[in-house]
C-alpha atoms as a PDB file:
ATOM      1  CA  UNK A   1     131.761  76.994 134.038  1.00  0.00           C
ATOM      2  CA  UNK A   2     129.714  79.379 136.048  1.00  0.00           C
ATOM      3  CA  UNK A   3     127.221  82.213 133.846  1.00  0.00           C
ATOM      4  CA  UNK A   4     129.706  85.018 134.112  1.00  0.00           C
ATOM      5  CA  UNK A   5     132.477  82.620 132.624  1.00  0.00           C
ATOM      6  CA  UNK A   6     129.927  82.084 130.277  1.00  0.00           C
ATOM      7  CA  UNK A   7     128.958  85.595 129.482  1.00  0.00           C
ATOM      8  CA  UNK A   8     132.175  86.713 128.933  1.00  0.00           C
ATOM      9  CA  UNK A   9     133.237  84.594 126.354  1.00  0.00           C
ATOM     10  CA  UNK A  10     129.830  84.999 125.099  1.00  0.00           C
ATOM     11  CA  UNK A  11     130.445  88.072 123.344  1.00  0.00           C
ATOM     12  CA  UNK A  12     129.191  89.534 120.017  1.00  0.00           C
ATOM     13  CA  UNK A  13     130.663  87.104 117.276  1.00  0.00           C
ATOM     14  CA  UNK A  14     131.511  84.157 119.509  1.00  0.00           C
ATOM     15  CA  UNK A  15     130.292  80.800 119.822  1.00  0.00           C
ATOM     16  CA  UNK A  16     130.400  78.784 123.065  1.00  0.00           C
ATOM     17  CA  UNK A  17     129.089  75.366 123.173  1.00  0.00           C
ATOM     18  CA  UNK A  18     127.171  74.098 125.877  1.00  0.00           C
ATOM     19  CA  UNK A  19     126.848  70.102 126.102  1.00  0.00           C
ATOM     20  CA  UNK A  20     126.163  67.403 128.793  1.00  0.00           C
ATOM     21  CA  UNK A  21     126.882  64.093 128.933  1.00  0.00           C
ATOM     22  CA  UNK A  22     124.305  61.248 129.513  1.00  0.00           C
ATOM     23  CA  UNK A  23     124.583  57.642 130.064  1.00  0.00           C
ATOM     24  CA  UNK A  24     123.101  55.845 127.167  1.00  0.00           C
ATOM     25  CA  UNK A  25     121.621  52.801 129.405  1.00  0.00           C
ATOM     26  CA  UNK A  26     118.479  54.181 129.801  1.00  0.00           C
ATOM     27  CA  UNK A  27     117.613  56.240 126.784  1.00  0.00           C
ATOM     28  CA  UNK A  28     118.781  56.149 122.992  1.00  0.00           C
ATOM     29  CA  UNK A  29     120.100  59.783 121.270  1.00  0.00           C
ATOM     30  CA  UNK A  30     116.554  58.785 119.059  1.00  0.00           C
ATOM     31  CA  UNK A  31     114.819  58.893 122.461  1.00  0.00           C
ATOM     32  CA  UNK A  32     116.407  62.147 123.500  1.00  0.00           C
ATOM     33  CA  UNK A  33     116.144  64.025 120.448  1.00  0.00           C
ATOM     34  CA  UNK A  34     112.103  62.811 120.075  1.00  0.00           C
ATOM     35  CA  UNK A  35     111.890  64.387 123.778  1.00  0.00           C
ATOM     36  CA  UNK A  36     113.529  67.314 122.758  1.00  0.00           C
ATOM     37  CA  UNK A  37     111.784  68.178 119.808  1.00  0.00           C
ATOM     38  CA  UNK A  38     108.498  68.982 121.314  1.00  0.00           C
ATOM     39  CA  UNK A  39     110.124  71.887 122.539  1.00  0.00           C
ATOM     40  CA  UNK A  40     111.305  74.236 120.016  1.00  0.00           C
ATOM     41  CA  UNK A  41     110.611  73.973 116.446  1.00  0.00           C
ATOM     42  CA  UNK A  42     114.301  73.194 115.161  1.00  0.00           C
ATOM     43  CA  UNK A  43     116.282  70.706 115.898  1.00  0.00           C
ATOM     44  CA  UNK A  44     118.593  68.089 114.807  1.00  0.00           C
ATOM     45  CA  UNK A  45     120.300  65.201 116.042  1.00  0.00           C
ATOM     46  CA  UNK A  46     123.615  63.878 114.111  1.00  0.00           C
ATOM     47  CA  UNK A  47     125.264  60.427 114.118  1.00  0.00           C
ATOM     48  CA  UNK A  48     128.910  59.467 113.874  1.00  0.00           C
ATOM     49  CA  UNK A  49     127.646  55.892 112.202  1.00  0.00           C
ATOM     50  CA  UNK A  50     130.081  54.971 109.683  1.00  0.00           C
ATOM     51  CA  UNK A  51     128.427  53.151 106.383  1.00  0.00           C
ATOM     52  CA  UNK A  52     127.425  49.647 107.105  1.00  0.00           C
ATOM     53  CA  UNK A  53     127.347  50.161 110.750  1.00  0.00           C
ATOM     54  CA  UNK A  54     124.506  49.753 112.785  1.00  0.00           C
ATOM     55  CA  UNK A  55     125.821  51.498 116.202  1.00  0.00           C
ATOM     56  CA  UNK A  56     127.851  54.934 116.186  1.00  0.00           C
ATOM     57  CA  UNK A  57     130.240  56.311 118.778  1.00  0.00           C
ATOM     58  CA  UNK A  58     128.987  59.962 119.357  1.00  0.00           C
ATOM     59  CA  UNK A  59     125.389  61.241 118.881  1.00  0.00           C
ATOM     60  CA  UNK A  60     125.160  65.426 118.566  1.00  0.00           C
ATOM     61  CA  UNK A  61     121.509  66.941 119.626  1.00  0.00           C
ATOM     62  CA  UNK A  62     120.590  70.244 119.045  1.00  0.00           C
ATOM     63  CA  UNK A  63     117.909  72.548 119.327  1.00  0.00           C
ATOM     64  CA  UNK A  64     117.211  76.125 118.596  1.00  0.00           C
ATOM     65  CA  UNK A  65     120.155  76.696 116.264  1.00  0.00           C
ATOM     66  CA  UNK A  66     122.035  80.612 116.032  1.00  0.00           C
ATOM     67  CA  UNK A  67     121.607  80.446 111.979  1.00  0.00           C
ATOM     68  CA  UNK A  68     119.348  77.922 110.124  1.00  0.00           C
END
């Protein structure tokens, strides 16, 4: 999606995620989201890890939510 793609459905009252993918061979999402909490004072990192599970499928980072 190029910025003016972006900035259109970017209007007042609209949410549009951005994401990227990574390969996890070289860093964990605890890796990622220690990196990228040096920069911005909130941030959060979810976990699909279902109870009794050590490994979960997704991992969701965030930083520098809309609301808090």
């Amino acid at each position: 999606m190029d910025f003016e793609r972006f900035e259109s459905l970017a209007q007042p009252g609209h949410i549009v995620p951005v994401y990227r993918k990574y390969n996890a061979d070289f860093i964990t999402p605890v890796m990622a989201y220690l990196k990228m909490r040096e920069k911005g004072k909130y941030s959060f990192l979810l976990e699909s890890v279902v109870r009794g599970e050590e490994l979960g499928r997704y991992s969701f980072l965030g930083q520098a939510p809309y609301l808090i």
